[in-house]
PDB file of N, CA and C in Angstrom:
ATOM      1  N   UNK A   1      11.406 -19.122 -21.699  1.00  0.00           N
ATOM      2  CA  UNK A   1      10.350 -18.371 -21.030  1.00  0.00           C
ATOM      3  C   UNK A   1      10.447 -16.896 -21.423  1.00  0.00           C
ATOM      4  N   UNK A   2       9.412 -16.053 -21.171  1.00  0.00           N
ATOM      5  CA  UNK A   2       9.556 -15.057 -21.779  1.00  0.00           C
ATOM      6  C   UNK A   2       9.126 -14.063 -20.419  1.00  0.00           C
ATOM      7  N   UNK A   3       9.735 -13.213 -20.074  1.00  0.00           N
ATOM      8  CA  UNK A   3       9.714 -12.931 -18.750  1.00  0.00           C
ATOM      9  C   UNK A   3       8.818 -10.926 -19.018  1.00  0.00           C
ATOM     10  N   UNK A   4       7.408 -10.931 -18.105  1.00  0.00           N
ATOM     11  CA  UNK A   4       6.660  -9.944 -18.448  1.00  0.00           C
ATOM     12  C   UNK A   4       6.649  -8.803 -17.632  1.00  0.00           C
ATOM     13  N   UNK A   5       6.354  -7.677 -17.414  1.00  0.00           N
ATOM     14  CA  UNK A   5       5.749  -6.685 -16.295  1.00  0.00           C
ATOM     15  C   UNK A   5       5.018  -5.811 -16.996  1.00  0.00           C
ATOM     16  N   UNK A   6       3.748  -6.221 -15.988  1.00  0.00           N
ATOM     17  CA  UNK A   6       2.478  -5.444 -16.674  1.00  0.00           C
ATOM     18  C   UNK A   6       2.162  -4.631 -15.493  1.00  0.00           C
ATOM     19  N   UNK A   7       1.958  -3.215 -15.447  1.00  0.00           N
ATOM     20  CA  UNK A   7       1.764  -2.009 -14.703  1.00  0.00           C
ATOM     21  C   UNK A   7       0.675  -1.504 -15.343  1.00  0.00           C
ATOM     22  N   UNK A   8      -0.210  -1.085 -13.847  1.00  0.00           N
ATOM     23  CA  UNK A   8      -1.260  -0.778 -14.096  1.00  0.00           C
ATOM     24  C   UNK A   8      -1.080   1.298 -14.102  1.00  0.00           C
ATOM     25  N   UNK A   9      -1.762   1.918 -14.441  1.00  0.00           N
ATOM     26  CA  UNK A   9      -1.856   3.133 -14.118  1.00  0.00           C
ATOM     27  C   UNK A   9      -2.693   4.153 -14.330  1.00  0.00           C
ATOM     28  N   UNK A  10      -2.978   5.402 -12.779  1.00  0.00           N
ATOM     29  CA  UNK A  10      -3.649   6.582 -13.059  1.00  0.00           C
ATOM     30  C   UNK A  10      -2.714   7.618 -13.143  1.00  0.00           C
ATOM     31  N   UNK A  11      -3.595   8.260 -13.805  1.00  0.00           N
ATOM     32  CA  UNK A  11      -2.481   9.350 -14.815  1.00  0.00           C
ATOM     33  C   UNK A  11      -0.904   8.895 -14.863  1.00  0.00           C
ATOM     34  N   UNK A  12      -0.187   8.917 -14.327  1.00  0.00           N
ATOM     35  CA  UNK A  12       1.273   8.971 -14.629  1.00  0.00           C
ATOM     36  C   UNK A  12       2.030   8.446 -13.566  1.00  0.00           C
ATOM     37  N   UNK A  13       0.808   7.291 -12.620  1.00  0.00           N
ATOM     38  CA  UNK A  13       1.507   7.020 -11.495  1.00  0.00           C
ATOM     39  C   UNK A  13       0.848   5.552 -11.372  1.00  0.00           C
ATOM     40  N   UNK A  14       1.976   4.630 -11.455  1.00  0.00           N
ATOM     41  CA  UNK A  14       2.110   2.962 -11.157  1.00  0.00           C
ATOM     42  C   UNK A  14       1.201   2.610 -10.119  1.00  0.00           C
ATOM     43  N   UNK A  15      -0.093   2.032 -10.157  1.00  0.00           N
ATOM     44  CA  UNK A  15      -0.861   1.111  -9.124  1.00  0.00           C
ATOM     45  C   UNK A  15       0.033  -0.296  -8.332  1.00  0.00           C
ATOM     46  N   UNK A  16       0.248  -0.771  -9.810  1.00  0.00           N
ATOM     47  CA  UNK A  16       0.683  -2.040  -9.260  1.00  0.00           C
ATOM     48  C   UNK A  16       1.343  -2.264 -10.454  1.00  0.00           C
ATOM     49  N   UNK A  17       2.066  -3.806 -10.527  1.00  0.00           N
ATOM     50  CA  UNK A  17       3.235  -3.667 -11.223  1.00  0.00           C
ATOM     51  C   UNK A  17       3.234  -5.604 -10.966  1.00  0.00           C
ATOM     52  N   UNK A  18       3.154  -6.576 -11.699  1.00  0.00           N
ATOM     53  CA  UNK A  18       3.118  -7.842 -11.734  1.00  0.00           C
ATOM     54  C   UNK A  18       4.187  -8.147 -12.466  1.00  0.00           C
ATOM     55  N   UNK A  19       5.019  -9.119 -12.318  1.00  0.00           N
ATOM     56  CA  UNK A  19       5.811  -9.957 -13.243  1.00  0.00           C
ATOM     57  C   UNK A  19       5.289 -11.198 -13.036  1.00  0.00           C
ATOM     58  N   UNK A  20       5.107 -11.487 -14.914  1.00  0.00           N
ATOM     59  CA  UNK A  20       5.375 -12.993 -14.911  1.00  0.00           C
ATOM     60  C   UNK A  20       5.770 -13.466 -16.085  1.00  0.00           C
ATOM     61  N   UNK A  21       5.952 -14.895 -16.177  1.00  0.00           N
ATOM     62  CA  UNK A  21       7.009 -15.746 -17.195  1.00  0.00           C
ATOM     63  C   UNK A  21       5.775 -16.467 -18.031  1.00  0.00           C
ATOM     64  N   UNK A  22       5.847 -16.171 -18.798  1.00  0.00           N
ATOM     65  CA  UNK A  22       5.014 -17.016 -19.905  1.00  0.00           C
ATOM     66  C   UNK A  22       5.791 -17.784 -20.858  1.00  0.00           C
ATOM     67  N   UNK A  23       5.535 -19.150 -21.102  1.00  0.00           N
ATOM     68  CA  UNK A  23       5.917 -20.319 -22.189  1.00  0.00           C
ATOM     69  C   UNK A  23       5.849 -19.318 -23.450  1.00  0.00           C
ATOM     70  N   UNK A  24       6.538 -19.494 -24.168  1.00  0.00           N
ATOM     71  CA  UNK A  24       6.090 -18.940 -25.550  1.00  0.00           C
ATOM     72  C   UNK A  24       4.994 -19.331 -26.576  1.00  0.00           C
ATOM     73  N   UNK A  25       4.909 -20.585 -26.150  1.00  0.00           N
ATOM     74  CA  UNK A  25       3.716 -21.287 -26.472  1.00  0.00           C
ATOM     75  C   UNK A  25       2.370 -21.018 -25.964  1.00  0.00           C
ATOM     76  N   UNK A  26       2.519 -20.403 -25.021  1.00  0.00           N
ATOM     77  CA  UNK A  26       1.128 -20.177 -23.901  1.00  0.00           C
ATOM     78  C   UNK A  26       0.865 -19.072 -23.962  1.00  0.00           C
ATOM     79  N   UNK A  27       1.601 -17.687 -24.701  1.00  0.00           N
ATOM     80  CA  UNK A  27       1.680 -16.718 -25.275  1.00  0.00           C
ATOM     81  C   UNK A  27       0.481 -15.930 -25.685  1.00  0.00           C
ATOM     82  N   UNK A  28       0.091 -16.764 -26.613  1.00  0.00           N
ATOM     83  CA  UNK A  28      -1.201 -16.286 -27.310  1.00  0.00           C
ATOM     84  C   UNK A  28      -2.331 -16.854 -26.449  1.00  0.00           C
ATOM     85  N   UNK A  29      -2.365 -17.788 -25.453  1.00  0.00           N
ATOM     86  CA  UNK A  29      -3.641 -17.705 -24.525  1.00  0.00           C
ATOM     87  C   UNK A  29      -3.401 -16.787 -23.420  1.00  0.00           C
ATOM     88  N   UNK A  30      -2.389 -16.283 -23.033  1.00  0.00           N
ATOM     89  CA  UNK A  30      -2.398 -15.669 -21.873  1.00  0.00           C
ATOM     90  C   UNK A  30      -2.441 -14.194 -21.915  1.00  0.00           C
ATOM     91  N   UNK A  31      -1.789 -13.828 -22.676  1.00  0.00           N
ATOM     92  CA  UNK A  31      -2.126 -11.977 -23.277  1.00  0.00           C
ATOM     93  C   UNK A  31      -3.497 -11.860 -23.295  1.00  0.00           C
ATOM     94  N   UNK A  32      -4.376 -12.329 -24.148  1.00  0.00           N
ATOM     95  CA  UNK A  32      -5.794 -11.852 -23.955  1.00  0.00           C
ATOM     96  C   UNK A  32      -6.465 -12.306 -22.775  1.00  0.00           C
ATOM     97  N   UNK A  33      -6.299 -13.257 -21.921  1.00  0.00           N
ATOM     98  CA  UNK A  33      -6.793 -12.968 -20.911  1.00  0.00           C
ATOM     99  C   UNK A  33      -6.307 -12.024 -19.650  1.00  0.00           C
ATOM    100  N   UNK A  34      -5.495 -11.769 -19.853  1.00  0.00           N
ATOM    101  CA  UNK A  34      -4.356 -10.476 -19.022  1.00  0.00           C
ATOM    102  C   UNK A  34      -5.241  -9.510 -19.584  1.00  0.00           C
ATOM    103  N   UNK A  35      -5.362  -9.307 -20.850  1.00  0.00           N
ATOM    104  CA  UNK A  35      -5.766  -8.175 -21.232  1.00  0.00           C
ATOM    105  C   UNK A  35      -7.224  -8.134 -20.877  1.00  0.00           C
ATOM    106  N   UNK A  36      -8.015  -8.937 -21.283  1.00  0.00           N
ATOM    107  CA  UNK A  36      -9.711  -8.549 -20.603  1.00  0.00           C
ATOM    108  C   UNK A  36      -9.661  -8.380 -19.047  1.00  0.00           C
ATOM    109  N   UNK A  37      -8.804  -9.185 -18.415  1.00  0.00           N
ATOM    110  CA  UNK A  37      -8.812  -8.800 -16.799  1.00  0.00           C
ATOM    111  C   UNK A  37      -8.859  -7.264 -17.033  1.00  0.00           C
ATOM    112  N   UNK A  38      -7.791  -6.621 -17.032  1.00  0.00           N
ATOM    113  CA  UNK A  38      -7.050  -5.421 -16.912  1.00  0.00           C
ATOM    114  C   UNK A  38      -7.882  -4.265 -17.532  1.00  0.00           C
ATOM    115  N   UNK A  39      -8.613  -4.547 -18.752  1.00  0.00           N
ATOM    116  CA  UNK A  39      -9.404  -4.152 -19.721  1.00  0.00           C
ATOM    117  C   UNK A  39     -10.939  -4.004 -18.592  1.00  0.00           C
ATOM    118  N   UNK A  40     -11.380  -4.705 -17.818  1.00  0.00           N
ATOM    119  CA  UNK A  40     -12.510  -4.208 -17.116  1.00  0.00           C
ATOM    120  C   UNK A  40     -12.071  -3.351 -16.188  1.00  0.00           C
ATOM    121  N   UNK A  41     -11.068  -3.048 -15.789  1.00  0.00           N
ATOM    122  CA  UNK A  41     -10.461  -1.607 -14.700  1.00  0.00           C
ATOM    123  C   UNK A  41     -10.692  -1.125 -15.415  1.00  0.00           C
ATOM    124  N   UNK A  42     -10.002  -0.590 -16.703  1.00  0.00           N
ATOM    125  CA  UNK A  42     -10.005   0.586 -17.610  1.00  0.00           C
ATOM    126  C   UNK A  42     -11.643   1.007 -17.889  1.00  0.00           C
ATOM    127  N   UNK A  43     -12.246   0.340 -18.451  1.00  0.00           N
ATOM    128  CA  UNK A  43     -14.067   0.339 -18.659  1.00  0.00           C
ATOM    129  C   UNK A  43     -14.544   0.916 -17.149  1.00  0.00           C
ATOM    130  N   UNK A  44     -14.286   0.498 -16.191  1.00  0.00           N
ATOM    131  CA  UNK A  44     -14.946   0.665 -14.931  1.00  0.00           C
ATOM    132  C   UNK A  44     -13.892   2.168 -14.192  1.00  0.00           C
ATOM    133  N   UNK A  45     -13.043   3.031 -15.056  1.00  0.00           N
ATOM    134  CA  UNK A  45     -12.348   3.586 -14.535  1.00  0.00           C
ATOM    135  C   UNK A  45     -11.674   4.045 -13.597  1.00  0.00           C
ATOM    136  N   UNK A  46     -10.957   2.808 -12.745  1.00  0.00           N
ATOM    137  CA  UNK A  46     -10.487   2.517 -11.871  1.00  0.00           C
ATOM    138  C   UNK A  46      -8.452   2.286 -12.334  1.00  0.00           C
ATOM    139  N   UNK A  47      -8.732   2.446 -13.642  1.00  0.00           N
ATOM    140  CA  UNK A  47      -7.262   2.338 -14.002  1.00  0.00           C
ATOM    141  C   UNK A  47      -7.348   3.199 -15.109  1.00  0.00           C
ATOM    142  N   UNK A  48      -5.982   4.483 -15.822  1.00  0.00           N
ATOM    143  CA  UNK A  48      -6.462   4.901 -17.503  1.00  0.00           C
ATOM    144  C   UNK A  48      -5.112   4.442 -18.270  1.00  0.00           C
ATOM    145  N   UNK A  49      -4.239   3.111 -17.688  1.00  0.00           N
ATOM    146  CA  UNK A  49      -3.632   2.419 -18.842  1.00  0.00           C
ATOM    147  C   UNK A  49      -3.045   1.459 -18.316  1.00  0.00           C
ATOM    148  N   UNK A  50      -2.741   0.483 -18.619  1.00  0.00           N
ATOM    149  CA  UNK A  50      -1.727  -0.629 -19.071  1.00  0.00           C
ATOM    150  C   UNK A  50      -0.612  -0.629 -19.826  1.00  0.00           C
ATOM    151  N   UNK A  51       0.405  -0.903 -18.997  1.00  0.00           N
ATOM    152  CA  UNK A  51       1.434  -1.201 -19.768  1.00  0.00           C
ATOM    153  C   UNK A  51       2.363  -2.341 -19.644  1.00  0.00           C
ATOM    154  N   UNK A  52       2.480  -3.102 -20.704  1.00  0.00           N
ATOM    155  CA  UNK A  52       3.314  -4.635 -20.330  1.00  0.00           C
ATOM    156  C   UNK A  52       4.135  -4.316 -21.435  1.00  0.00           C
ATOM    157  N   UNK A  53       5.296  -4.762 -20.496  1.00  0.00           N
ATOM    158  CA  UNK A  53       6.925  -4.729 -20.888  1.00  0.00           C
ATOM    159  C   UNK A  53       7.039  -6.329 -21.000  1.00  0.00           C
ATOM    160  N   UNK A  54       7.912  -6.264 -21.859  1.00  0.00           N
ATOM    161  CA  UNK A  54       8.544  -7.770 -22.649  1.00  0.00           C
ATOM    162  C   UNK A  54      10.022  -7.514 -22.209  1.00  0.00           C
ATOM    163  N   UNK A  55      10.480  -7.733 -20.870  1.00  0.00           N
ATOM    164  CA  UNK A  55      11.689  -7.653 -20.128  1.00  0.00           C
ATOM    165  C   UNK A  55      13.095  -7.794 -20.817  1.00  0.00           C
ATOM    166  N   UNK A  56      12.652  -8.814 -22.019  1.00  0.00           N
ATOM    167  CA  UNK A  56      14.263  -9.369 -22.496  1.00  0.00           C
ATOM    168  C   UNK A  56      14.324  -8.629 -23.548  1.00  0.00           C
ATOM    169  N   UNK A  57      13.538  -8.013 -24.141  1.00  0.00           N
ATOM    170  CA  UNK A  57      13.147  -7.528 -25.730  1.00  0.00           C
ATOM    171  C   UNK A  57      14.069  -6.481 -25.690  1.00  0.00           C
ATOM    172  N   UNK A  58      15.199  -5.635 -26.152  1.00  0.00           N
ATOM    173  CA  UNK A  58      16.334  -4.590 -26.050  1.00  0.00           C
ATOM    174  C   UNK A  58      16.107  -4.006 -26.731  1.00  0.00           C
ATOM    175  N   UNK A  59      15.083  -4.163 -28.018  1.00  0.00           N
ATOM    176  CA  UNK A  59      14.639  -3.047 -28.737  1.00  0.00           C
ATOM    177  C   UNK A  59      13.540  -2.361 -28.207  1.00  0.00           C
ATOM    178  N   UNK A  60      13.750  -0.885 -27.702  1.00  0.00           N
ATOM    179  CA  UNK A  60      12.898   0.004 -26.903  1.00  0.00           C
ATOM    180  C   UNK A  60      11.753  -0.375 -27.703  1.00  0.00           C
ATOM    181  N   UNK A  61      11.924  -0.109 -29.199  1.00  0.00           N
ATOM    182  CA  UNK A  61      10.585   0.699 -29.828  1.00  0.00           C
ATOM    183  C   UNK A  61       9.606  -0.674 -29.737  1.00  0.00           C
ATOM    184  N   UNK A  62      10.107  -1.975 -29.356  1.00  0.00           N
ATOM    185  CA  UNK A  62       8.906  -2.703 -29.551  1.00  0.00           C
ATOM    186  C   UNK A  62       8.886  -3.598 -27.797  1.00  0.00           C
ATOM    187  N   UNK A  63       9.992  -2.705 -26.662  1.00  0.00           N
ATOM    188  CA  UNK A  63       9.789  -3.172 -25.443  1.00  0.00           C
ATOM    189  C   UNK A  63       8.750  -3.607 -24.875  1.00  0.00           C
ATOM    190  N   UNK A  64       7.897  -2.415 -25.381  1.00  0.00           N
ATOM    191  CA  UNK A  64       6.102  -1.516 -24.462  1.00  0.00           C
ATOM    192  C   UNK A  64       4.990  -1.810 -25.227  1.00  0.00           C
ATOM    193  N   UNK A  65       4.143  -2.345 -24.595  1.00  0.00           N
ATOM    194  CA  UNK A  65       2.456  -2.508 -25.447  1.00  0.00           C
ATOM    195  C   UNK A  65       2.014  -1.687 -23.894  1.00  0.00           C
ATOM    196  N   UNK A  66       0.852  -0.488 -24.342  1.00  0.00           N
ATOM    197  CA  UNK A  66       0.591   0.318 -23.731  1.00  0.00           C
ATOM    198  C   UNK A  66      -0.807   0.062 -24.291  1.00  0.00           C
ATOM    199  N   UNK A  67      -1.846   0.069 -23.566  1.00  0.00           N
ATOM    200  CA  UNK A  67      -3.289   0.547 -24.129  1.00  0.00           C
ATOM    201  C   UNK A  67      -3.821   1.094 -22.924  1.00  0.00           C
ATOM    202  N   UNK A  68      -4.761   2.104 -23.587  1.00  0.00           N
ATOM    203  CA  UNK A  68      -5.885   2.594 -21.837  1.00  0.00           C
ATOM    204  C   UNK A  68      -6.646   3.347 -22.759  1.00  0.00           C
ATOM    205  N   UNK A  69      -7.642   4.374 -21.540  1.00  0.00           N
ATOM    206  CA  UNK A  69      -8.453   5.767 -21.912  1.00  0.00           C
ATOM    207  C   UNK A  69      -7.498   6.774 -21.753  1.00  0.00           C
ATOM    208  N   UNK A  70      -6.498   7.008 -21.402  1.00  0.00           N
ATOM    209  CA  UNK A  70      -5.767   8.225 -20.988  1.00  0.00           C
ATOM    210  C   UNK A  70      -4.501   8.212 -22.069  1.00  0.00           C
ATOM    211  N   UNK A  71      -4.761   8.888 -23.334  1.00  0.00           N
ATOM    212  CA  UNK A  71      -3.074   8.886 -24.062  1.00  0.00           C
ATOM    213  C   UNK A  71      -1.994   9.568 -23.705  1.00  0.00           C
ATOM    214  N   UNK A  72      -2.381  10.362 -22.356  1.00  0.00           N
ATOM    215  CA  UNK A  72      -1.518  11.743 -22.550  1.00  0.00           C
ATOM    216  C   UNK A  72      -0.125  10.892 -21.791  1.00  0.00           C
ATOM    217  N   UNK A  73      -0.004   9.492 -21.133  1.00  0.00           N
ATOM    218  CA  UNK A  73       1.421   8.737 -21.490  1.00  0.00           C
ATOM    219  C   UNK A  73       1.662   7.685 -22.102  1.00  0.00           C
ATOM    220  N   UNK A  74       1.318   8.002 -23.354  1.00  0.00           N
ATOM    221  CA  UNK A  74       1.234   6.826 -24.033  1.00  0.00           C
ATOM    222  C   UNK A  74       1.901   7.515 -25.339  1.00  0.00           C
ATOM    223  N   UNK A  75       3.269   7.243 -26.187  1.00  0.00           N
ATOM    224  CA  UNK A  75       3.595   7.400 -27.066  1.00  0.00           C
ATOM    225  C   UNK A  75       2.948   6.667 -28.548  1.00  0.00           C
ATOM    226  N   UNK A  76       2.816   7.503 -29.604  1.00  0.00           N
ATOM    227  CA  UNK A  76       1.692   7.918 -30.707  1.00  0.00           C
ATOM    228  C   UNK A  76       0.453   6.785 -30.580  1.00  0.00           C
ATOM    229  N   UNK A  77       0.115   6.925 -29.601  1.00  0.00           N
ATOM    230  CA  UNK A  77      -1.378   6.677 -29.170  1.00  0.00           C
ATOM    231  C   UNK A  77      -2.213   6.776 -30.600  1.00  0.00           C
ATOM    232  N   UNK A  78      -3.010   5.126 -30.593  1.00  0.00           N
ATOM    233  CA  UNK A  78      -3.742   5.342 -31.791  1.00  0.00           C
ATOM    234  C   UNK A  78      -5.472   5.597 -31.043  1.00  0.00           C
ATOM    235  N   UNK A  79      -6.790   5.987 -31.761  1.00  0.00           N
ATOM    236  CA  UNK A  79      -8.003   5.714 -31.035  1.00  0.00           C
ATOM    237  C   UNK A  79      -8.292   4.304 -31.373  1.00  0.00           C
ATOM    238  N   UNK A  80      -9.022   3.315 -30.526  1.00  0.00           N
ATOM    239  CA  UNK A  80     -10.255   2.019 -31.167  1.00  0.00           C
ATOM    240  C   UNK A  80     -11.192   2.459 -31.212  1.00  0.00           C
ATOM    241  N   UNK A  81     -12.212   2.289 -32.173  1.00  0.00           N
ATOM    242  CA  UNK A  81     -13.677   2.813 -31.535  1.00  0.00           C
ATOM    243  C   UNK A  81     -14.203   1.287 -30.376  1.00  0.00           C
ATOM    244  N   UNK A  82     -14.624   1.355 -29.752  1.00  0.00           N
ATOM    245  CA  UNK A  82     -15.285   0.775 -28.951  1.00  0.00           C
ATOM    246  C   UNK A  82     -16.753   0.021 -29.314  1.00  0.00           C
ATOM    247  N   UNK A  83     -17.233   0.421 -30.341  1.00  0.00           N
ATOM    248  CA  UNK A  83     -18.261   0.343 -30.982  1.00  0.00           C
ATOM    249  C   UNK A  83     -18.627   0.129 -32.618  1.00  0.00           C
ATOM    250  N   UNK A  84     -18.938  -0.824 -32.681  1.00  0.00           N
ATOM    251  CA  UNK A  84     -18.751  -1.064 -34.281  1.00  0.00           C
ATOM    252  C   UNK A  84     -19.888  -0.283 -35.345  1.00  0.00           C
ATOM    253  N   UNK A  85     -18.782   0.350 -36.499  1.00  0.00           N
ATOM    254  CA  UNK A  85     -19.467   1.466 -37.169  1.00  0.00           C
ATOM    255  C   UNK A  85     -19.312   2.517 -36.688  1.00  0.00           C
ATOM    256  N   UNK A  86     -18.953   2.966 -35.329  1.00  0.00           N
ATOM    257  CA  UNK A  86     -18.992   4.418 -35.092  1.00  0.00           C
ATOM    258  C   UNK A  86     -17.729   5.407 -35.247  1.00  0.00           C
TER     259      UNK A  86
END
């Protein structure tokens, strides 16, 4: 099992904070729907990031998947465009 905590946040302060265990197999269906949940706060700006920790993972640099509207805590923050072509 692969054991998760996904924290929600405005500016620099934890909403909420979920753990859960995902199959490794179930992996790739369950991240993107975590993520579109979480992904309509951010759109509806009620949250400006996400961050899910991979609990067992000991290498810092690949602990954290971080996305939101707000980079200013988010280490080297890339942009998406939101919009294709623009």
């Amino acid at each position: 099992m692969i054991r998760l905590a996904i924290r929600g946040y405005v500016g620099r302060t934890a909403l909420f904070e979920d753990r859960i265990e995902v199959s490794p197999m179930d992996l790739d269906t369950v991240l993107p729907t975590l993520a579109e949940k979480h992904c309509e706060k951010l759109a509806a700006h009620h949250l400006h990031m996400i961050e899910i920790e991979f609990l067992d993972e000991p290498n810092e640099q690949q602990r954290f998947f971080r996305f939101g509207t707000d980079p200013s805590g988010m280490v080297t923050p890339i942009e998406i465009p939101l919009k294709g072509g623009e």
